[in-house]
PDB file of N, CA and C in Angstrom:
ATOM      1  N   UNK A   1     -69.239  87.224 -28.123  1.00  0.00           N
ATOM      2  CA  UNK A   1     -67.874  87.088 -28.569  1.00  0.00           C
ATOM      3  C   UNK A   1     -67.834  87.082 -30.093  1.00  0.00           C
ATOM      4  N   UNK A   2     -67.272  87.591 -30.220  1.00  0.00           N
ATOM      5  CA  UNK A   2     -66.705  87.582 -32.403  1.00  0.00           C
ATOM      6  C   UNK A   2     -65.169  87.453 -32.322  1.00  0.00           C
ATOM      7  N   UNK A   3     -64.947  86.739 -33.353  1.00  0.00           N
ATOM      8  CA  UNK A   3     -63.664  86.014 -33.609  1.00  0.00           C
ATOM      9  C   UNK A   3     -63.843  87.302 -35.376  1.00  0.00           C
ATOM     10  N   UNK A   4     -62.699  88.091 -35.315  1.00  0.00           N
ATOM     11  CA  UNK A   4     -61.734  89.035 -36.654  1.00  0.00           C
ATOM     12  C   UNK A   4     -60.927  88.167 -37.244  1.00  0.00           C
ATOM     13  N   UNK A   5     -61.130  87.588 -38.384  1.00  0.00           N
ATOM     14  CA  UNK A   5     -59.806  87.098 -39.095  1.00  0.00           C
ATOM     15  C   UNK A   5     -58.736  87.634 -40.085  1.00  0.00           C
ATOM     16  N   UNK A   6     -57.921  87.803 -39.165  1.00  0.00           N
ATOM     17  CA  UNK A   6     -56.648  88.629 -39.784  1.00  0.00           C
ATOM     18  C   UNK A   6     -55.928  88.050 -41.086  1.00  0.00           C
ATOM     19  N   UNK A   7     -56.054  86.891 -41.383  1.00  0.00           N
ATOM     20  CA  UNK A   7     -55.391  86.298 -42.379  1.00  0.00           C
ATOM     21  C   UNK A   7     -56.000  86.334 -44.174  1.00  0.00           C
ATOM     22  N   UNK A   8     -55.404  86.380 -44.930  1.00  0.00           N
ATOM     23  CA  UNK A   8     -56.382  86.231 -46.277  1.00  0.00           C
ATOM     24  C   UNK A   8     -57.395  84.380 -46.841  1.00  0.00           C
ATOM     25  N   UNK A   9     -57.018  83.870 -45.583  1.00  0.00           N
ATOM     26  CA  UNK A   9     -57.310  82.515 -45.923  1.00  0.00           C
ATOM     27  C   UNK A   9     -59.072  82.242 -44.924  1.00  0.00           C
ATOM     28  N   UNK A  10     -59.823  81.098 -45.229  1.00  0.00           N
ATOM     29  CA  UNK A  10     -61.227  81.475 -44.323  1.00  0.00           C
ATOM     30  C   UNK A  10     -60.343  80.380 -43.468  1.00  0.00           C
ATOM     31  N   UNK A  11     -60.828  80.594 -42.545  1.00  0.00           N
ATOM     32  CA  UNK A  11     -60.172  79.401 -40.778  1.00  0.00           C
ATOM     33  C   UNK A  11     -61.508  79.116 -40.507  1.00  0.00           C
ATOM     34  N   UNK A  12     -61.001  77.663 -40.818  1.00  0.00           N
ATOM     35  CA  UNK A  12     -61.855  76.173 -40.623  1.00  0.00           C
ATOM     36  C   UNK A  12     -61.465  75.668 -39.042  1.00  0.00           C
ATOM     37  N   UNK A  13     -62.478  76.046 -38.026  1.00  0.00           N
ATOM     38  CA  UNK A  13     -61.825  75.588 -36.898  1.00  0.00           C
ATOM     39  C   UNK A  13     -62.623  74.210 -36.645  1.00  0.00           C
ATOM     40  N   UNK A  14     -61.764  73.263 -36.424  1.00  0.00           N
ATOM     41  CA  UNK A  14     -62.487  71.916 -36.395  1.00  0.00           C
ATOM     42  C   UNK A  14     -61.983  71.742 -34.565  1.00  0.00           C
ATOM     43  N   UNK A  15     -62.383  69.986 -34.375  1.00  0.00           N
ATOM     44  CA  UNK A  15     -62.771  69.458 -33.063  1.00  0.00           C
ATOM     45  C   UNK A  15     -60.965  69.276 -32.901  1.00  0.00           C
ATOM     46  N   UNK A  16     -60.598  68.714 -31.616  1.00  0.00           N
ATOM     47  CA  UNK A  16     -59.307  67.953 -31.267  1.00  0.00           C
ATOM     48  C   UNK A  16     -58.950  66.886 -32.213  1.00  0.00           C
ATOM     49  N   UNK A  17     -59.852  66.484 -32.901  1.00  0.00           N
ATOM     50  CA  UNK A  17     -59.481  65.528 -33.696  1.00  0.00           C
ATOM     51  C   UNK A  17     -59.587  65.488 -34.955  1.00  0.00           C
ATOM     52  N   UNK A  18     -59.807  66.664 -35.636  1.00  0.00           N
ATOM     53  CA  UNK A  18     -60.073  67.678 -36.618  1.00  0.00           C
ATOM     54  C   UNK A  18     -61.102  67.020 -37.764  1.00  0.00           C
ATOM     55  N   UNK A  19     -62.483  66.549 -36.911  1.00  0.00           N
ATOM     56  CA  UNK A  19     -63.667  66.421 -37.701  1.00  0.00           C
ATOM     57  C   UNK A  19     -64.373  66.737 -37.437  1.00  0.00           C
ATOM     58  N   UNK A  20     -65.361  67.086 -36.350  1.00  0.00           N
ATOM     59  CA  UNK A  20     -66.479  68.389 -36.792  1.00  0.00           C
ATOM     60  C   UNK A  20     -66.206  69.922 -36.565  1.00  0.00           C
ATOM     61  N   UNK A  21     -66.543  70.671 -37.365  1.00  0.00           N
ATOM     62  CA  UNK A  21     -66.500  72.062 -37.617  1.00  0.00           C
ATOM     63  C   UNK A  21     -66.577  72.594 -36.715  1.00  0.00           C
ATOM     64  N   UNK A  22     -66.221  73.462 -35.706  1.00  0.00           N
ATOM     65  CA  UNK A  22     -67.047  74.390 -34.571  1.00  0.00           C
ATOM     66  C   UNK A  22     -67.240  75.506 -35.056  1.00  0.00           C
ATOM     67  N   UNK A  23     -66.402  76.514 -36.011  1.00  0.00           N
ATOM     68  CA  UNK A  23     -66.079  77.446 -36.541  1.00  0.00           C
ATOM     69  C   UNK A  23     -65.655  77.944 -37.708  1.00  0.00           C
ATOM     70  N   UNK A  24     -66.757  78.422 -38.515  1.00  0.00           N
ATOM     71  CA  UNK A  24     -65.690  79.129 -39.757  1.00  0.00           C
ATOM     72  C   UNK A  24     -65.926  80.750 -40.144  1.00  0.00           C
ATOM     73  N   UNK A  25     -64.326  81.202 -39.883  1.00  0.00           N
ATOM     74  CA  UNK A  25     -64.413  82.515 -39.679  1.00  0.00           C
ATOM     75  C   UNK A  25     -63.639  83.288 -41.246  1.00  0.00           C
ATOM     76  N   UNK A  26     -64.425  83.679 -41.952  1.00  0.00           N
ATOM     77  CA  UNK A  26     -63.847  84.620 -43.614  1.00  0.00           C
ATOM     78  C   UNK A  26     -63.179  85.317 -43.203  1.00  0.00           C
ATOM     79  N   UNK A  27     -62.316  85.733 -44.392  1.00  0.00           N
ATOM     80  CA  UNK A  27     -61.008  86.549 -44.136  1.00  0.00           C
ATOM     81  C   UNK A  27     -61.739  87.989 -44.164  1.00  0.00           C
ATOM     82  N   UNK A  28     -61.269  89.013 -43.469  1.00  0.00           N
ATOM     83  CA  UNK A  28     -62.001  90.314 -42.841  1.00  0.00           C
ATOM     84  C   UNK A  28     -61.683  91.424 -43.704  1.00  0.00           C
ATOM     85  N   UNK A  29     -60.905  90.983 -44.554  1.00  0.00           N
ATOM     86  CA  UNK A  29     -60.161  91.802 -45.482  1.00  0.00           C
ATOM     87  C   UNK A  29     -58.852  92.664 -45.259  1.00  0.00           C
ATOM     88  N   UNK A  30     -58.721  92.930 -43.652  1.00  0.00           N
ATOM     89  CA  UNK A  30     -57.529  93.720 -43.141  1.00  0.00           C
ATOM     90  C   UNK A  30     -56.241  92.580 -42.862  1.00  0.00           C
ATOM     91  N   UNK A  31     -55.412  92.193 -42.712  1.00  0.00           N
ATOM     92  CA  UNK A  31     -54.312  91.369 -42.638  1.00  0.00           C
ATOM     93  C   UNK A  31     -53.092  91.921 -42.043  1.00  0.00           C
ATOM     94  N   UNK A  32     -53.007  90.691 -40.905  1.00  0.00           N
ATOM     95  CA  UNK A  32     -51.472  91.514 -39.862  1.00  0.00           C
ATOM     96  C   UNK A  32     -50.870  90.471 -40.847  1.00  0.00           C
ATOM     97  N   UNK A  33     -49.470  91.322 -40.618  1.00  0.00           N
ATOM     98  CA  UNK A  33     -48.540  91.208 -40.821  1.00  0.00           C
ATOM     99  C   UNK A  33     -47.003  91.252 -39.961  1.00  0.00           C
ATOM    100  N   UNK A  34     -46.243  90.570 -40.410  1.00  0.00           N
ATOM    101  CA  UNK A  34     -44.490  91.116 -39.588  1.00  0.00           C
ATOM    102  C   UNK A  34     -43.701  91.574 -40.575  1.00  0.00           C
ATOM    103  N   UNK A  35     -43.037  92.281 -40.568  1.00  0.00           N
ATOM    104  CA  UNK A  35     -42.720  93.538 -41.523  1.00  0.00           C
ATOM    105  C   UNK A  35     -41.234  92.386 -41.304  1.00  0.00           C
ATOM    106  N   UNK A  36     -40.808  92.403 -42.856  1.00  0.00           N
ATOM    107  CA  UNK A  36     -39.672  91.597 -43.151  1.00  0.00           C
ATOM    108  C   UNK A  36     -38.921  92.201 -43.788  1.00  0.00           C
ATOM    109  N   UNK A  37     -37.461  92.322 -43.454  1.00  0.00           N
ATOM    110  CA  UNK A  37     -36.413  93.076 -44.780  1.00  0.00           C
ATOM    111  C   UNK A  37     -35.150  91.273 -45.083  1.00  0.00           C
ATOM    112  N   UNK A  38     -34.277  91.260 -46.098  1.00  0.00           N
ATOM    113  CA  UNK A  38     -33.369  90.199 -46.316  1.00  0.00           C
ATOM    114  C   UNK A  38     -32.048  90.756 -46.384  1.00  0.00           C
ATOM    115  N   UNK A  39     -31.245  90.143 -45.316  1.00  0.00           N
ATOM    116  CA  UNK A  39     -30.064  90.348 -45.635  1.00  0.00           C
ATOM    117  C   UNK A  39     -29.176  89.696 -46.478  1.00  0.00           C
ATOM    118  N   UNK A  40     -28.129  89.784 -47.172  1.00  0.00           N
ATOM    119  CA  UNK A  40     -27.262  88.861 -48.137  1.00  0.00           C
ATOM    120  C   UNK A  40     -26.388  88.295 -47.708  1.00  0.00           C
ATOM    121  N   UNK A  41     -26.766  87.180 -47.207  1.00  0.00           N
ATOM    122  CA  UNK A  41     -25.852  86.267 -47.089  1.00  0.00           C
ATOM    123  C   UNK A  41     -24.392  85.829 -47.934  1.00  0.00           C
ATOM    124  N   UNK A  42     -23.667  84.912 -47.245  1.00  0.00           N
ATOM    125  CA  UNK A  42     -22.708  84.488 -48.677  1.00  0.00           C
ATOM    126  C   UNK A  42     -22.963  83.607 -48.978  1.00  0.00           C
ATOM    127  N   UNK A  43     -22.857  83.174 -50.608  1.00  0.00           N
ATOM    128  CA  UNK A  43     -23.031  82.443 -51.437  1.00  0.00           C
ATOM    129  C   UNK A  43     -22.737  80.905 -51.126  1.00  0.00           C
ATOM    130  N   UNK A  44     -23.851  79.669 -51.188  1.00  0.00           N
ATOM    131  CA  UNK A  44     -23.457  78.302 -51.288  1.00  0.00           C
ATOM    132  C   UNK A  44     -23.611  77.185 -52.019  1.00  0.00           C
ATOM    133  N   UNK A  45     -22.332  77.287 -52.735  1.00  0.00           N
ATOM    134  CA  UNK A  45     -22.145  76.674 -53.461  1.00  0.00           C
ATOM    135  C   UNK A  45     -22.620  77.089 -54.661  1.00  0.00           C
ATOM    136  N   UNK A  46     -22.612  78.713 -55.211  1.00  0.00           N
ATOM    137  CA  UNK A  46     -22.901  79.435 -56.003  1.00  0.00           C
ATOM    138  C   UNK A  46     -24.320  79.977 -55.746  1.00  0.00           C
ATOM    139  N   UNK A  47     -24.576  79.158 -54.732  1.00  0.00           N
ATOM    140  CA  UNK A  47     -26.360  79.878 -54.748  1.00  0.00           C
ATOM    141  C   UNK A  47     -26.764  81.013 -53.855  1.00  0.00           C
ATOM    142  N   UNK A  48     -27.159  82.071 -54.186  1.00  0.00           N
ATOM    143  CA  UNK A  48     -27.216  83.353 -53.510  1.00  0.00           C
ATOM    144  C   UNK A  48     -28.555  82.858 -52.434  1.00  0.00           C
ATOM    145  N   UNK A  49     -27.836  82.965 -51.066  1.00  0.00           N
ATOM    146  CA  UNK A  49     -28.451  82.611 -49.627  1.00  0.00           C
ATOM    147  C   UNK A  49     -28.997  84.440 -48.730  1.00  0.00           C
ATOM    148  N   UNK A  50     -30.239  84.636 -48.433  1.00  0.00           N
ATOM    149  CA  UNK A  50     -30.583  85.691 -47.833  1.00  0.00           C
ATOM    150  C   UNK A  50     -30.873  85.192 -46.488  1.00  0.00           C
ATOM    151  N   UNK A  51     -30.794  86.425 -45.571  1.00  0.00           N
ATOM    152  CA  UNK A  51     -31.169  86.505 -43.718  1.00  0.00           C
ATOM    153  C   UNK A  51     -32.563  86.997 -44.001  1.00  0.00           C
ATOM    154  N   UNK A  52     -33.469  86.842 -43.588  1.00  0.00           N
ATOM    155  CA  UNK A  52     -35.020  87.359 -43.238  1.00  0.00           C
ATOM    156  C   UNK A  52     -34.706  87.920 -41.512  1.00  0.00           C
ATOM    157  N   UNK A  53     -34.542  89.427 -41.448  1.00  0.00           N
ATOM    158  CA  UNK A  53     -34.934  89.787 -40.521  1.00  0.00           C
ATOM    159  C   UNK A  53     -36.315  90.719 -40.411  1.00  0.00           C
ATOM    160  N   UNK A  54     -36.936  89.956 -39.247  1.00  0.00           N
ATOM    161  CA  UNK A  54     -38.387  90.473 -39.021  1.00  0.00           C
ATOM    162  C   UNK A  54     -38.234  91.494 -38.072  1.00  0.00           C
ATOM    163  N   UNK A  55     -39.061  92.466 -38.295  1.00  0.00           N
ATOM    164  CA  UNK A  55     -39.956  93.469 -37.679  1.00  0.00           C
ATOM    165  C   UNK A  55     -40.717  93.514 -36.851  1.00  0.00           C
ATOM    166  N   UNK A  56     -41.002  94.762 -36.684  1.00  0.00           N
ATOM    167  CA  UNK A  56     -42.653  94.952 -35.990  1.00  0.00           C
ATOM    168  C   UNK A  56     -43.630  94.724 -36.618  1.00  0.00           C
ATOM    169  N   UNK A  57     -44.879  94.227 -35.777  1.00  0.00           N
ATOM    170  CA  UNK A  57     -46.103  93.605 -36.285  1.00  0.00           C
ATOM    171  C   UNK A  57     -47.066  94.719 -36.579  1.00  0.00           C
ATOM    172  N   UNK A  58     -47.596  94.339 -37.872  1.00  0.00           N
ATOM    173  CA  UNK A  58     -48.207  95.359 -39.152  1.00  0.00           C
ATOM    174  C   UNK A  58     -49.707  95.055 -38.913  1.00  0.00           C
ATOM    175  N   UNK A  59     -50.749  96.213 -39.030  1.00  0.00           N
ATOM    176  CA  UNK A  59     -52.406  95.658 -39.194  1.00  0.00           C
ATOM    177  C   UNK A  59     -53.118  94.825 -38.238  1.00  0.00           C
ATOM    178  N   UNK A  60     -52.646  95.236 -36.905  1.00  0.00           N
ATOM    179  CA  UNK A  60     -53.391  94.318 -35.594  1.00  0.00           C
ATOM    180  C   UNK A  60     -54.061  95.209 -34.972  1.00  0.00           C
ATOM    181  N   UNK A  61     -55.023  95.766 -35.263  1.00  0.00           N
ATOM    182  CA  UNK A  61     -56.225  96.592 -34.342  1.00  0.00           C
ATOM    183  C   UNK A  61     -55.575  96.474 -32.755  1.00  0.00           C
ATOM    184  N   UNK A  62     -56.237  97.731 -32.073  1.00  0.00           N
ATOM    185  CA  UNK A  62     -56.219  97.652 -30.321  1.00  0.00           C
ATOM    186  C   UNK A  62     -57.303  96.866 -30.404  1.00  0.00           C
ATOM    187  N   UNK A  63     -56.888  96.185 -28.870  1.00  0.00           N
ATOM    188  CA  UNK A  63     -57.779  95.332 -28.238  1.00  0.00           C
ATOM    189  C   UNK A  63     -59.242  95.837 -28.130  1.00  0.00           C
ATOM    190  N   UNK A  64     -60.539  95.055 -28.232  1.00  0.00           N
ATOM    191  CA  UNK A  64     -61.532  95.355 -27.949  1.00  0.00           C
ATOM    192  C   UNK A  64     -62.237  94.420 -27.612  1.00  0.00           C
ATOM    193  N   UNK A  65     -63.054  94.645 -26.522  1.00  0.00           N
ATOM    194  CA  UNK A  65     -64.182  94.158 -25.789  1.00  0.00           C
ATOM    195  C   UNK A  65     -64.986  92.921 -26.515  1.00  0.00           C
ATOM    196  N   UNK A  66     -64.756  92.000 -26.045  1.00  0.00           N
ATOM    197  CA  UNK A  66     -65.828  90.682 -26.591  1.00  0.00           C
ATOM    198  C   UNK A  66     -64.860  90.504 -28.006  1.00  0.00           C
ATOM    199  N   UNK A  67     -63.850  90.542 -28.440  1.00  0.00           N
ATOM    200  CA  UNK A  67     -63.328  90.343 -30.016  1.00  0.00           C
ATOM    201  C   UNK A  67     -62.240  89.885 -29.279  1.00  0.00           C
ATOM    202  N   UNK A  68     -61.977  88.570 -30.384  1.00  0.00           N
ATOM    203  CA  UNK A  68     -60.731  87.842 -30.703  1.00  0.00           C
ATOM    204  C   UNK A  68     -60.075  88.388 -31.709  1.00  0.00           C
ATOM    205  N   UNK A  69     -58.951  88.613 -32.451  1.00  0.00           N
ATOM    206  CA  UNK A  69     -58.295  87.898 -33.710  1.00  0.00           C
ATOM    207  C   UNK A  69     -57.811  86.918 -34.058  1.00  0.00           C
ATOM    208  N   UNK A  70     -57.731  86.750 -35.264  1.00  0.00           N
ATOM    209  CA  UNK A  70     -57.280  84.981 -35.470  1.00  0.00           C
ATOM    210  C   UNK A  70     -56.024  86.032 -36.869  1.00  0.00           C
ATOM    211  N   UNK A  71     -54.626  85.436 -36.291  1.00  0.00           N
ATOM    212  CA  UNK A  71     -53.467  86.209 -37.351  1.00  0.00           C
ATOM    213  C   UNK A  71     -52.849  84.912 -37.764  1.00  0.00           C
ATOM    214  N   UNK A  72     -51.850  84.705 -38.531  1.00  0.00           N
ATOM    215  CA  UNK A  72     -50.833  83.705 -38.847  1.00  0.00           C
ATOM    216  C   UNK A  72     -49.772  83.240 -37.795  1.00  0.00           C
ATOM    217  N   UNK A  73     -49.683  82.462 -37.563  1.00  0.00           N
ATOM    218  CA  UNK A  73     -48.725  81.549 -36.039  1.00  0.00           C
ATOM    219  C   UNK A  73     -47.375  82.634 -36.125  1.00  0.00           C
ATOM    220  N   UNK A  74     -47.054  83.026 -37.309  1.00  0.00           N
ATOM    221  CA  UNK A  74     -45.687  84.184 -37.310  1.00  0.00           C
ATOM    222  C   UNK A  74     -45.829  85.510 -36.286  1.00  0.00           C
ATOM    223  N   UNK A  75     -47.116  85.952 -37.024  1.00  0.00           N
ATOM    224  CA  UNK A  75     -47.516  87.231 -36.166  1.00  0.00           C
ATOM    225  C   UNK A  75     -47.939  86.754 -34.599  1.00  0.00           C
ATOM    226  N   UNK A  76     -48.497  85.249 -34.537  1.00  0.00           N
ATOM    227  CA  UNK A  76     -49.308  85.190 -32.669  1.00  0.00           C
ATOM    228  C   UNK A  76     -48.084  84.981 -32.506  1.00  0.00           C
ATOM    229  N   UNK A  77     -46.693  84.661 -33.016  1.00  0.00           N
ATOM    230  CA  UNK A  77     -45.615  84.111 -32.322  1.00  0.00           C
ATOM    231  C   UNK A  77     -44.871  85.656 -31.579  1.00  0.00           C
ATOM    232  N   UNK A  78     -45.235  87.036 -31.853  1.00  0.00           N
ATOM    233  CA  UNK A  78     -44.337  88.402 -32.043  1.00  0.00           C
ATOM    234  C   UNK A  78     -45.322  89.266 -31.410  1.00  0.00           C
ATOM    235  N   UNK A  79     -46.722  88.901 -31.351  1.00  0.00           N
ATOM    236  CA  UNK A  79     -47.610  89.592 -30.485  1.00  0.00           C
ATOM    237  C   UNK A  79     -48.071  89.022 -28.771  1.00  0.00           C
ATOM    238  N   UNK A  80     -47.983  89.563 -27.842  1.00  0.00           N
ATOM    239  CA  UNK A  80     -48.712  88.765 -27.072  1.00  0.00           C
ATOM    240  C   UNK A  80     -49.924  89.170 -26.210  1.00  0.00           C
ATOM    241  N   UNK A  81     -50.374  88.943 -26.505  1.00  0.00           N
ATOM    242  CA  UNK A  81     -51.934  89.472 -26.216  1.00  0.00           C
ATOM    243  C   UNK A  81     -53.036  88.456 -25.958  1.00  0.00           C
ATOM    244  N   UNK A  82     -53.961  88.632 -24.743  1.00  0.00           N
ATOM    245  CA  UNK A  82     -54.989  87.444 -24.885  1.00  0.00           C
ATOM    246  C   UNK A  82     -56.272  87.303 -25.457  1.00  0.00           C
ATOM    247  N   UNK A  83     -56.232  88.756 -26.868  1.00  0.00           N
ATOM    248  CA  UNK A  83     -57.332  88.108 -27.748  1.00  0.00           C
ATOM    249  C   UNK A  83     -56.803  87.977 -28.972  1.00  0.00           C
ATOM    250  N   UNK A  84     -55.416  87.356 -28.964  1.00  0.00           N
ATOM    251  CA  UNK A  84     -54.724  87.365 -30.280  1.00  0.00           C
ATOM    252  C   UNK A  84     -54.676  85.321 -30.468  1.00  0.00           C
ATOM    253  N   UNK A  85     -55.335  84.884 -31.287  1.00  0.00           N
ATOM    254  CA  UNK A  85     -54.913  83.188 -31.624  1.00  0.00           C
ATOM    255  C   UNK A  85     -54.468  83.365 -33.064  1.00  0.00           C
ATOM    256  N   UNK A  86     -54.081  82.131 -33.464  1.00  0.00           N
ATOM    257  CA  UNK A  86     -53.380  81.406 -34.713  1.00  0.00           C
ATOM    258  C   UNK A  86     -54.308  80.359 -34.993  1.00  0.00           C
ATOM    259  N   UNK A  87     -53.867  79.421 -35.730  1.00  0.00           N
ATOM    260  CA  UNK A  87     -54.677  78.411 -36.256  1.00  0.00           C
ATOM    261  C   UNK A  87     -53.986  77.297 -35.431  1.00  0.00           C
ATOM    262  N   UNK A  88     -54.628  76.146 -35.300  1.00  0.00           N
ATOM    263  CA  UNK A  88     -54.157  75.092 -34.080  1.00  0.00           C
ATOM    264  C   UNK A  88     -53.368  74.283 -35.868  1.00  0.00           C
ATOM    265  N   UNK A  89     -53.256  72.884 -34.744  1.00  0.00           N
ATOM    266  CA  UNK A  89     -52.410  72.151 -36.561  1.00  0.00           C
ATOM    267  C   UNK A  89     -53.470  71.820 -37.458  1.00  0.00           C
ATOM    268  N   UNK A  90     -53.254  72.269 -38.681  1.00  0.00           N
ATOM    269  CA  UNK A  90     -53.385  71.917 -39.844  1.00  0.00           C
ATOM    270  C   UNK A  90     -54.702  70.193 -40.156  1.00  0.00           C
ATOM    271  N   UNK A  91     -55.595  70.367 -40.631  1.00  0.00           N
ATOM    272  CA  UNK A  91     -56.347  68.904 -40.834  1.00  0.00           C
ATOM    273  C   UNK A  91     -56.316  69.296 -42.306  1.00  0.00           C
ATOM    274  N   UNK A  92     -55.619  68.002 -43.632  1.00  0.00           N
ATOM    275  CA  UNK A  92     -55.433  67.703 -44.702  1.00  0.00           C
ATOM    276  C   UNK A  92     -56.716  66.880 -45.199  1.00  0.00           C
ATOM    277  N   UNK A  93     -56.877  67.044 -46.171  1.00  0.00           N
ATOM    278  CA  UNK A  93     -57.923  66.383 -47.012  1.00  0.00           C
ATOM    279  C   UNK A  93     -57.264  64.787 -47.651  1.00  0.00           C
ATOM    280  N   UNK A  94     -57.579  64.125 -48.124  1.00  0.00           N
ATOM    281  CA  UNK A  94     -56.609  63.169 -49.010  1.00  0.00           C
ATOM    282  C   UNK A  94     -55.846  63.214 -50.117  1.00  0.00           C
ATOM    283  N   UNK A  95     -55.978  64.265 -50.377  1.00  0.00           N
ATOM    284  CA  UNK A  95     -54.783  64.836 -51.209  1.00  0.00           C
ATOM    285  C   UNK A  95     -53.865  65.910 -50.873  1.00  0.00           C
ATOM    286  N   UNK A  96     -54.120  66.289 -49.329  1.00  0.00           N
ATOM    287  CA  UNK A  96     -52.859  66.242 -48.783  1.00  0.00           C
ATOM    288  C   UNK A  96     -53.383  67.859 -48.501  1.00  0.00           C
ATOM    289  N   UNK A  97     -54.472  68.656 -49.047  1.00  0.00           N
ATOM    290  CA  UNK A  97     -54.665  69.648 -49.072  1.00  0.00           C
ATOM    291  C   UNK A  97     -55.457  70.509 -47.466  1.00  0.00           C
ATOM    292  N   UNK A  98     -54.886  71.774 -46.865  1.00  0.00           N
ATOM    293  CA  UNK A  98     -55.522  72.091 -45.644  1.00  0.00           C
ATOM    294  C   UNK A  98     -56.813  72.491 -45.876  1.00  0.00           C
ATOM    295  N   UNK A  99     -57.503  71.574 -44.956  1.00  0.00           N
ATOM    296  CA  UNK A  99     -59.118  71.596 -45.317  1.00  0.00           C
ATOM    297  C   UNK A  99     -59.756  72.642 -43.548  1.00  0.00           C
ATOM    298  N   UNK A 100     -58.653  72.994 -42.829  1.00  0.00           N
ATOM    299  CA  UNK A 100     -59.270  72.961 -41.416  1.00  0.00           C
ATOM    300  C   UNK A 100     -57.810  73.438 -40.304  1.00  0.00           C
ATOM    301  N   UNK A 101     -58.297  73.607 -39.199  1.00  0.00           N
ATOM    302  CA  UNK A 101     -57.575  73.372 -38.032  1.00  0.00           C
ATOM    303  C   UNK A 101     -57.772  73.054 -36.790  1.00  0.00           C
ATOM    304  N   UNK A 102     -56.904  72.095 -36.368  1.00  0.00           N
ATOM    305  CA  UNK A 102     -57.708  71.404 -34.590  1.00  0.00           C
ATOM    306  C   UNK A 102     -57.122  73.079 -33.646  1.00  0.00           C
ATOM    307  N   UNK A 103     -58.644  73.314 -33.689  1.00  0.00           N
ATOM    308  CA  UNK A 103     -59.004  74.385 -32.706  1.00  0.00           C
ATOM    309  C   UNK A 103     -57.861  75.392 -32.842  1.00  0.00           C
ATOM    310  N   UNK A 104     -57.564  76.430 -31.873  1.00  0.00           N
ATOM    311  CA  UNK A 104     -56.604  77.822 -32.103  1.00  0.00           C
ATOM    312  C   UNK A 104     -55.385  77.494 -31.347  1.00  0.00           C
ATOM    313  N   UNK A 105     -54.270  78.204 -31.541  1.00  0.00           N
ATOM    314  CA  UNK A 105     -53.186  78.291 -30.775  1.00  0.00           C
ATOM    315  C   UNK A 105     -52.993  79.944 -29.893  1.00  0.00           C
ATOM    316  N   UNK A 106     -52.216  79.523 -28.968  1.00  0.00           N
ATOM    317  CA  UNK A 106     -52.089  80.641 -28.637  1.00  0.00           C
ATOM    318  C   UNK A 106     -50.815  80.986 -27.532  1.00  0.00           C
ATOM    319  N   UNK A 107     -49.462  82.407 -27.673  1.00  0.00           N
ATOM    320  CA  UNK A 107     -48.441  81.758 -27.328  1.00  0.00           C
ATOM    321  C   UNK A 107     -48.764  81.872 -25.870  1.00  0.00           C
TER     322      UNK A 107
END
């Protein structure tokens, strides 16, 4: 099995309780994406408000044999596929910084 990481960030996959490591997978250099345009909203309270409507999903290889991807929870949220995960929640350092994630998500 090989885990592809779609994202530009390395994924720190930690335990359920997000302290020992099981996994760390570098960014692969290719990156999905969801193709976003903004619509113009009206103005509140002078402040110019935009719509984010999303797209189709950008840079996700066909499926292959023994391979996962690991994309951003946006893109696993718009793809569905069962070698497509996200990052599970977030494990912070003490300054509040993402050091990790408890294990993968997947929709």
């Amino acid at each position: 099995m090989k885990f592809v990481n779609l994202t530009p960030h390395t994924i720190n996959v930690m335990d359920s309780e997000g302290k020992g490591e099981l996994l760390v997978v570098p960014p692969s250099g290719s990156i999905a994406r969801v193709a976003v345009s903004y619509n113009r909203a009206p103005d509140v309270e002078g402040i110019p408000v935009y719509v984010a409507v999303y797209g189709d999903v950008e840079g996700v290889p066909a499926a292959k044999d023994d391979v996962f991807f690991i994309v951003s929870g946006l893109v696993e949220s718009r793809i569905q596929r069962s070698d497509i995960f996200s990052p599970g929640d977030l494990v912070r350092n003490s300054e509040g910084r993402p050091v990790g994630c408890k294990g993968l998500k997947q929709s």
